[in-house]
Protein backbone atom coordinates (compact mmCIF):
# COMPACT_ATOMS: atom_id res chain seq x y z
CA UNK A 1 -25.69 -9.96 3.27
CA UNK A 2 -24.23 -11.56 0.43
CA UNK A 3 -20.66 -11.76 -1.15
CA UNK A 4 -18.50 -11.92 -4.12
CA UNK A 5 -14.85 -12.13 -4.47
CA UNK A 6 -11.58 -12.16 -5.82
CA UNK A 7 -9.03 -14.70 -6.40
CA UNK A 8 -5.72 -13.99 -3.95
CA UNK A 9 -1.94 -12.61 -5.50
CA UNK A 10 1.12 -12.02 -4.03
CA UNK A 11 0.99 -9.82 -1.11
CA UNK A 12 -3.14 -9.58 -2.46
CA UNK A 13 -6.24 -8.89 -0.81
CA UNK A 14 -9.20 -10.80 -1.73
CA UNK A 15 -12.28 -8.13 -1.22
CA UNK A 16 -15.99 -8.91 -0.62
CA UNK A 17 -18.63 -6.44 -1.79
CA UNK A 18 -20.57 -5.36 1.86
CA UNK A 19 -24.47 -6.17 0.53
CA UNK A 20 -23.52 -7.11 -3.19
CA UNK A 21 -26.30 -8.83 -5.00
CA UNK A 22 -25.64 -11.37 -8.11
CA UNK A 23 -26.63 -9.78 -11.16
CA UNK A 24 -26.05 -9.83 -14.89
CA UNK A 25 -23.17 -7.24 -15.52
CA UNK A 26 -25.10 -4.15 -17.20
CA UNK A 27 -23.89 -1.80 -19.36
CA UNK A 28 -22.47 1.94 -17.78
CA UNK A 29 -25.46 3.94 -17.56
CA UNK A 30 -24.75 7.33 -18.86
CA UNK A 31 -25.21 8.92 -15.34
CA UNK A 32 -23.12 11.83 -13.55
CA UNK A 33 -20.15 10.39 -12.50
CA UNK A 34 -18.79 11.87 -8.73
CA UNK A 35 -15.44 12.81 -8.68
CA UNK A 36 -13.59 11.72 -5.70
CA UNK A 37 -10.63 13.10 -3.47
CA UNK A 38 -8.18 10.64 -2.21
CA UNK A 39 -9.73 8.46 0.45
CA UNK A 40 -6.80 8.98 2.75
CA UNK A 41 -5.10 11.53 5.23
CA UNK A 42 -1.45 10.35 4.82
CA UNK A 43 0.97 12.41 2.03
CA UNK A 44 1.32 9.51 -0.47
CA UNK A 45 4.77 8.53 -1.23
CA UNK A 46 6.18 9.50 2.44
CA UNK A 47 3.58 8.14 5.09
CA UNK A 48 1.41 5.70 2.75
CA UNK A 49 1.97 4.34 -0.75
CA UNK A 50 -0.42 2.77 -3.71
CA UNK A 51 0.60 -0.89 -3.09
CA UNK A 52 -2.01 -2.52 -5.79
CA UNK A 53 -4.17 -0.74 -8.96
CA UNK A 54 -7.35 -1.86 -10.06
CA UNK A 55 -6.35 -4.93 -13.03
CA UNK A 56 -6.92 -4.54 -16.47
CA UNK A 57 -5.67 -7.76 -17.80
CA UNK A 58 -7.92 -10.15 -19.28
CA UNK A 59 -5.51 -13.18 -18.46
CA UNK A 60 -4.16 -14.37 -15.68
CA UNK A 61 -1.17 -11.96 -15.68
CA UNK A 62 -2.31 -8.51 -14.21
CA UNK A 63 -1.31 -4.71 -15.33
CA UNK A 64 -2.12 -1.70 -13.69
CA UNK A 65 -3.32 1.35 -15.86
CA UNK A 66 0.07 2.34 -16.38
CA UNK A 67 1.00 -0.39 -18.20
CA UNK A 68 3.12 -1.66 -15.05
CA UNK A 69 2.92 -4.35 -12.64
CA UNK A 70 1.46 -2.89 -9.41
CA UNK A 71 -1.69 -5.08 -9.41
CA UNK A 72 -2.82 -8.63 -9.16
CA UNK A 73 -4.95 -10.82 -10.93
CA UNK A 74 -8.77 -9.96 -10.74
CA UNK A 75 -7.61 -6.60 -8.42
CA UNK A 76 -10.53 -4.78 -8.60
CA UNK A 77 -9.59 -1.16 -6.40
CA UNK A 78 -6.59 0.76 -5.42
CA UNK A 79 -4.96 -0.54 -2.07
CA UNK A 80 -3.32 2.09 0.11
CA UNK A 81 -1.04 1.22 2.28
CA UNK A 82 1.05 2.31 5.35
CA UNK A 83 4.58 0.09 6.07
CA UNK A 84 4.23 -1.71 9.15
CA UNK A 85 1.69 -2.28 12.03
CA UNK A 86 3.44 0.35 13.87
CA UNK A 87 2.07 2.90 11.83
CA UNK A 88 -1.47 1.36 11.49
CA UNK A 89 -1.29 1.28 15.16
CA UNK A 90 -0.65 5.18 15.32
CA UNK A 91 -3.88 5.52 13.17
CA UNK A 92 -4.05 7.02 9.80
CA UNK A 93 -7.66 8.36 8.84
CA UNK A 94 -9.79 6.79 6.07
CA UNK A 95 -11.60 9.59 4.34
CA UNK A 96 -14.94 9.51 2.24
CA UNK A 97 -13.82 10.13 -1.10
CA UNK A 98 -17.39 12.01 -2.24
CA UNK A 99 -20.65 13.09 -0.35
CA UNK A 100 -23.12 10.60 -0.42
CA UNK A 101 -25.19 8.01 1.97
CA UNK A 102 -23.33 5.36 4.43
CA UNK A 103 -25.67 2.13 2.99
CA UNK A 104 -23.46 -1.05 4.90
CA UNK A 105 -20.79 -0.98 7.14
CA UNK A 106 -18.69 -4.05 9.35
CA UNK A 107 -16.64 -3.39 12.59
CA UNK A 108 -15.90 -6.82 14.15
CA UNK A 109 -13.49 -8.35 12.71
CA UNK A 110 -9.78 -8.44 14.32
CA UNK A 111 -6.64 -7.09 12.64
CA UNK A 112 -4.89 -10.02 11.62
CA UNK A 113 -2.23 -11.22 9.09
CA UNK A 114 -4.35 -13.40 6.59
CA UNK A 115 -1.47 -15.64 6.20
CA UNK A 116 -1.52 -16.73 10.27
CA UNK A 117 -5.79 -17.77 10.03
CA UNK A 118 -7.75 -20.72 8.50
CA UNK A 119 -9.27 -18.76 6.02
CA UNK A 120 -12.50 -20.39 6.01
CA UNK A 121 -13.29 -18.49 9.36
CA UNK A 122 -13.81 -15.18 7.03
CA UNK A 123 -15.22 -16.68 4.02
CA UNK A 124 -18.03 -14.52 2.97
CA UNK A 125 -16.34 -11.48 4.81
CA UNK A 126 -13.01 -11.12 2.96
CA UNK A 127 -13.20 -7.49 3.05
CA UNK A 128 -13.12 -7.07 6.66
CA UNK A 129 -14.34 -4.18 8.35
CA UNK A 130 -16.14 -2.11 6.07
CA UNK A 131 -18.14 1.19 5.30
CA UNK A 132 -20.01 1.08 2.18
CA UNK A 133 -21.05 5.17 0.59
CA UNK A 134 -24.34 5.90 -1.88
CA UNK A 135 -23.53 8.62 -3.93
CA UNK A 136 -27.01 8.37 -6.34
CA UNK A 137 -27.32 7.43 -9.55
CA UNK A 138 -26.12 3.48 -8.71
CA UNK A 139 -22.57 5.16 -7.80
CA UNK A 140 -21.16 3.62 -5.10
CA UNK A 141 -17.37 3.20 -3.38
CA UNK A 142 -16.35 0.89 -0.44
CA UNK A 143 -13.59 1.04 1.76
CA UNK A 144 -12.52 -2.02 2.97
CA UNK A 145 -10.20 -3.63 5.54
CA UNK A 146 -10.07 -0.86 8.45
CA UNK A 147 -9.26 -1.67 12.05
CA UNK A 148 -11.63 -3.44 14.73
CA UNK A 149 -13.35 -0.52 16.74
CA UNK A 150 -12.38 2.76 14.10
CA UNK A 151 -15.25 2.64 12.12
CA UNK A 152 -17.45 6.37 12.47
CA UNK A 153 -20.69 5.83 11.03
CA UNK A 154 -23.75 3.90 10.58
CA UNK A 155 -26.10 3.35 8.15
CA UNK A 156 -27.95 5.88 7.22
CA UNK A 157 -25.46 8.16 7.87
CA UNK A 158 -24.99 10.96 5.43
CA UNK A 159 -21.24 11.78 4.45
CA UNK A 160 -19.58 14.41 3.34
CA UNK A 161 -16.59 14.11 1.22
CA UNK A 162 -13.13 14.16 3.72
CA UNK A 163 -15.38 13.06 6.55
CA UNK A 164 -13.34 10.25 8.55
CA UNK A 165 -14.98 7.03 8.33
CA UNK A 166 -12.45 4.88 10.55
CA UNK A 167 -8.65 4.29 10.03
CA UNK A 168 -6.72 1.90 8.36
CA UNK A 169 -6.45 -1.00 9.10
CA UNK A 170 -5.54 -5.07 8.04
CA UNK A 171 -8.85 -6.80 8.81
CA UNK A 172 -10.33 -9.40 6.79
CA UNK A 173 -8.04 -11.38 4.64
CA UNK A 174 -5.52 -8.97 4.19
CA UNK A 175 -1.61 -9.37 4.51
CA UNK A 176 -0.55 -5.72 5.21
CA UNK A 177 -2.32 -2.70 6.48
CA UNK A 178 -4.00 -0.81 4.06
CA UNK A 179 -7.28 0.36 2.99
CA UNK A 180 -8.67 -1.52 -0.34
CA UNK A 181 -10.95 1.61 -2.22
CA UNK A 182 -13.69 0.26 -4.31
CA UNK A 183 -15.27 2.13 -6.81
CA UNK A 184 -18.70 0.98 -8.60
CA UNK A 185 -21.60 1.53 -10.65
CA UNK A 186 -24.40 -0.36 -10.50
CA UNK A 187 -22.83 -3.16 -9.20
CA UNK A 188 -19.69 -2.95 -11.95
CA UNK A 189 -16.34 -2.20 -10.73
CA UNK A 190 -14.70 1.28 -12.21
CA UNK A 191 -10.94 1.89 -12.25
CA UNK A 192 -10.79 5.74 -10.88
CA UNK A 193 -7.95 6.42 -12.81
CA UNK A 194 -9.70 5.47 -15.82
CA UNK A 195 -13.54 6.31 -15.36
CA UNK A 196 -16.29 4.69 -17.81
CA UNK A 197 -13.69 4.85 -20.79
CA UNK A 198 -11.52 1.69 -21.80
CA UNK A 199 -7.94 1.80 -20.30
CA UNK A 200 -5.24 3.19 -23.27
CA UNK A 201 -2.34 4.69 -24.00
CA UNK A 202 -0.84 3.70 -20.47
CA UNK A 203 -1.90 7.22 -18.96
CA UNK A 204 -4.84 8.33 -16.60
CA UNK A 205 -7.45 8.82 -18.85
CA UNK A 206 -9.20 11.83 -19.68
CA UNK A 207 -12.38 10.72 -17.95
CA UNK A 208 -10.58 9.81 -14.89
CA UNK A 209 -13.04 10.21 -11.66
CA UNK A 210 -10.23 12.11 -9.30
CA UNK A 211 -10.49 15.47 -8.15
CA UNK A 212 -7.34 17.48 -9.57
CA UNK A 213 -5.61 17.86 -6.12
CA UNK A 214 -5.63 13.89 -5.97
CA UNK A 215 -4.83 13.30 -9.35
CA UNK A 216 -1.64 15.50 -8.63
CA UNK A 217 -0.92 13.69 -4.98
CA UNK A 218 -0.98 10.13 -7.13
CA UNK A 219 1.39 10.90 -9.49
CA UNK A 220 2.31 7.18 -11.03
CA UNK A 221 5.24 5.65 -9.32
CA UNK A 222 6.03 2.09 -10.21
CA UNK A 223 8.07 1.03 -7.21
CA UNK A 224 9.48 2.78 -3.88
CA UNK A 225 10.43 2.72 -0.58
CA UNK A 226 8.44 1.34 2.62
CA UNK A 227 10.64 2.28 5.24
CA UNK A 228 14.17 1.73 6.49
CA UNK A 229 16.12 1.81 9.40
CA UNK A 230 19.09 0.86 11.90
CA UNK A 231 19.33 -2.40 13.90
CA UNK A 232 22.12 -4.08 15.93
CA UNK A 233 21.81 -7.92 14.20
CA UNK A 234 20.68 -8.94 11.33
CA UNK A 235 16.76 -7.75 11.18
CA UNK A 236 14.19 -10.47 10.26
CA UNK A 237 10.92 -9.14 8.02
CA UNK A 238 8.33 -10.20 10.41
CA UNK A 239 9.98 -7.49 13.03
CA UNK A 240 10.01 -4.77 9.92
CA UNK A 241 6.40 -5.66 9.47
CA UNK A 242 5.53 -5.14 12.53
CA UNK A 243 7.62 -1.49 12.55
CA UNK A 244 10.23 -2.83 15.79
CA UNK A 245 13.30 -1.43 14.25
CA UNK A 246 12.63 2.32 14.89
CA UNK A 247 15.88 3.54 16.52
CA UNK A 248 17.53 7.20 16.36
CA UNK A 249 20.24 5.75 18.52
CA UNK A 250 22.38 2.60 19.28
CA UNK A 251 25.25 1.73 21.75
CA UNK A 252 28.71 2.05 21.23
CA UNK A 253 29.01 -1.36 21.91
CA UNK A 254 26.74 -3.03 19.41
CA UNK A 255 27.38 -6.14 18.30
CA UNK A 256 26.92 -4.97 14.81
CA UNK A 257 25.21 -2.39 12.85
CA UNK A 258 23.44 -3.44 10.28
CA UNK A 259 21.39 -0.68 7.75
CA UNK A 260 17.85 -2.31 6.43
CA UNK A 261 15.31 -1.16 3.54
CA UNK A 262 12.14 -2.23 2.94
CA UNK A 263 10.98 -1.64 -1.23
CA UNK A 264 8.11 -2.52 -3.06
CA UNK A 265 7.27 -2.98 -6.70
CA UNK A 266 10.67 -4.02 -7.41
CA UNK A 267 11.14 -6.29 -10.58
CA UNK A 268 13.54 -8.47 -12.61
CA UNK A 269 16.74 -6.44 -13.25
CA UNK A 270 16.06 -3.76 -11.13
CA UNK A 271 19.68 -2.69 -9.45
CA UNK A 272 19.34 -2.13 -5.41
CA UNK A 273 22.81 -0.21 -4.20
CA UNK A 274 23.04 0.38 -0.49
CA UNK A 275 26.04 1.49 2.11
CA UNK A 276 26.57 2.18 5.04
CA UNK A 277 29.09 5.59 6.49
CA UNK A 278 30.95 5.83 9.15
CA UNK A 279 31.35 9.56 11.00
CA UNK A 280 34.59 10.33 9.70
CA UNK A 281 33.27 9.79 5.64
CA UNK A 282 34.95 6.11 5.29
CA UNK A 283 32.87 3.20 3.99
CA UNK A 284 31.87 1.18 6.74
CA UNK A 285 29.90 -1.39 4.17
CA UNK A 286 28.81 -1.62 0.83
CA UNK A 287 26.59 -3.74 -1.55
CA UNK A 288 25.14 -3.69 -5.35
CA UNK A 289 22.44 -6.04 -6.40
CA UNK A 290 20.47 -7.06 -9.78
CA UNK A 291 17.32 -8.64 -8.62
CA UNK A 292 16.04 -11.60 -10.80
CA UNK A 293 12.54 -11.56 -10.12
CA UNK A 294 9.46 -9.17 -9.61
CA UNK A 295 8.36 -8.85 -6.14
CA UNK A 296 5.11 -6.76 -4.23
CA UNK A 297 7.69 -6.34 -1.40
CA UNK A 298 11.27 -6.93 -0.71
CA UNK A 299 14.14 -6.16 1.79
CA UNK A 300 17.68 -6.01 2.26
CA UNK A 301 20.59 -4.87 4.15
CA UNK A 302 23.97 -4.33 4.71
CA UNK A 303 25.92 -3.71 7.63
CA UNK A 304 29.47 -5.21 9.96
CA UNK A 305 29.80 -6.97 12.69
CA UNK A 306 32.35 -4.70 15.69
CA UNK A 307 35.59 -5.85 15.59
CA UNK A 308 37.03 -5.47 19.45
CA UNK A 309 36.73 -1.80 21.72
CA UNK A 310 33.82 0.32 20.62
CA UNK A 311 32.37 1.62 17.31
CA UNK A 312 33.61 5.20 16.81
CA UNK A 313 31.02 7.65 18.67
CA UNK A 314 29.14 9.75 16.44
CA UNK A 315 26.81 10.68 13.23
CA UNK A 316 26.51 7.22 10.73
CA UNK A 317 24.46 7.06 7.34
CA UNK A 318 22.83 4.60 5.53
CA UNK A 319 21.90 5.10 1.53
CA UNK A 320 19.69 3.21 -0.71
CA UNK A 321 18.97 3.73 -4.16
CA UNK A 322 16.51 1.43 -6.60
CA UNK A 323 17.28 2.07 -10.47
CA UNK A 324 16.27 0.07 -13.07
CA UNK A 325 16.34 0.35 -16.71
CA UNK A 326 13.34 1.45 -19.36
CA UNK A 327 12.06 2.05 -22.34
CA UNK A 328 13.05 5.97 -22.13
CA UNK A 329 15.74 5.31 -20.25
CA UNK A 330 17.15 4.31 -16.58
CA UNK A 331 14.79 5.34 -14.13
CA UNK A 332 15.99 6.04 -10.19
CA UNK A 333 12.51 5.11 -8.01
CA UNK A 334 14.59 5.33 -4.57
CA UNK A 335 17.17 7.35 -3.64
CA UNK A 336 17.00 7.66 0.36
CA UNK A 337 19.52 7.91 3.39
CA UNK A 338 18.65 7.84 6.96
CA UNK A 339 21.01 8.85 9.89
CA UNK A 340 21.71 7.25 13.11
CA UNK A 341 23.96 8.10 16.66
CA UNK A 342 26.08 5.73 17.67
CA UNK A 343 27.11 6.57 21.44
């Protein structure tokens, strides 16, 4: 089994091709291309988000199809992420995007944070746990990264598409749980989102290779929300990574309350507003921030330590909104609140 690779970003994924072999890039053949459905069972924007695009700068920079920056450089898929290990942990399904032939898969390899390893203990196995689908015609896609012990098939196996190959996962060298979905033709990497035609205009292309109920769930969205939550201190990111902070309720006598957000995509001059409400409608905290540089993920929060007795007992709510400004005009990526009892 032998590998190829990509160079490593922010918050990036490296991926090795399961069973590539190295040959002289050939042009598209003019073959029937599949059309695939998403490779997911999670509703996009709410339980999973596009993290990374497939790259289509030449340089060193990176750009996504969209002309934005959700990508890094030499990206070659679409990553699709979940927000913490918590929700990897409750298992979210990776789907085979078209019918077609299982021709490698991997299922060994541990769910780890890339950035805790020696990373010369996965060399040659970057991608992780893997499944590798035939769909004719030197069509293939891979799905890369799921979790140790989820993977469904075997080679050999015929597929259909939505057929659950394992779950998501963070396997390989990979820094947050996600699935990295690989698209390929005779052994050249295809954007979906752009098919065999050259990337233009900024806009899924005409001859993109997604099914129209896909196309519609992956409506472009340059930046979001991960999650976001309640905690009693201040939080610190490995515990939001890991999906800790999942309260509906805190004491009355907390030492503080504190509101948290976790965003991605977020870039230089984009404005993050948060606070923080008490039962009775007053402002319990408040902040307004201009970031000053681009970021695959960031988080912040706002919150007050108790002053003496007990907080008041009832119904507090936490708001966050990402805006930032554009070409056409302020855009608002993230306007969210989230509710907690205080008791």
């Amino acid at each position: 089994m032998r590998a190829s690779r990509s160079n490593c970003g922010m918050l990036a994924t490296a991926i090795a091709l399961l069973g590539a072999v190295a040959l002289p890039m050939p042009a598209f053949a003019q073959s029937p291309a599949p059309m695939f459905a998403l490779p997911v069972a999670c509703e996009i924007g709410r339980h999973c988000v596009v993290q990374n695009y497939y790259d289509h700068e030449a340089g060193p920079d990176a750009q996504d199809y969209a002309c934005g920056s959700l990508s890094y450089d030499g990206h070659r898929g679409t990553d699709f992420r979940v927000a913490d290990l918590a929700a990897m942990t409750e298992g979210v399904p990776v789907l085979a995007a078209a019918a077609g032939s299982v021709r490698a898969v991997r299922d060994i390899m541990p769910d780890v944070d890339a950035r805790d390893i020696d990373r010369t203990t996965i060399e040659g196995r970057e991608a992780g746990n893997a499944v590798v689908i035939s769909h004719g015609d030197g069509w293939e896609t891979q799905y890369s990264h799921l979790r140790r012990g989820s993977v469904a098939v075997a080679p050999g196996d015929r597929v259909e598409a939505g057929q659950t190959l394992g779950l998501i996962g963070m396997s390989g060298l990979a820094e947050f749980p996600h699935v990295h979905f690989e698209v390929r033709l005779n052994d050249r990497h295809v954007d979906p989102f752009i098919g065999l035609a050259e990337a233009e205009g900024c806009t899924v292309a005409p001859s993109a290779l997604w099914v129209g109920p896909a196309l519609t769930a992956l409506d472009y969205k340059p930046g979001g929300l991960l999650s976001l939550g309640f905690a009693s201190q201040v939080p610190d990111f490995p515990a939001i990574r890991r999906g800790d902070l999942r309260a509906d309720r805190l004491p009355g006598d907390a030492a503080a309350l504190v509101f948290w957000f976790n965003l991605y995509g977020v870039q230089d001059g984009d404005v993050v507003s948060a606070r923080l409400i008490a039962p009775d409608g007053s402002v319990v905290a408040e902040r307004r921030q201009t970031l000053d540089r681009r970021q695959a993920q960031w988080f912040g929060y706002i919150g007050r330590r108790r002053l003496g007795g007990r907080w008041p007992v009832g119904p507090y709510r936490g708001e966050v909104s990402l805006r930032r400004s554009a070409d056409r005009g302020p855009q608002t990526l993230v306007e969210a609140a989230q509710d907690i009892e205080l008791r």
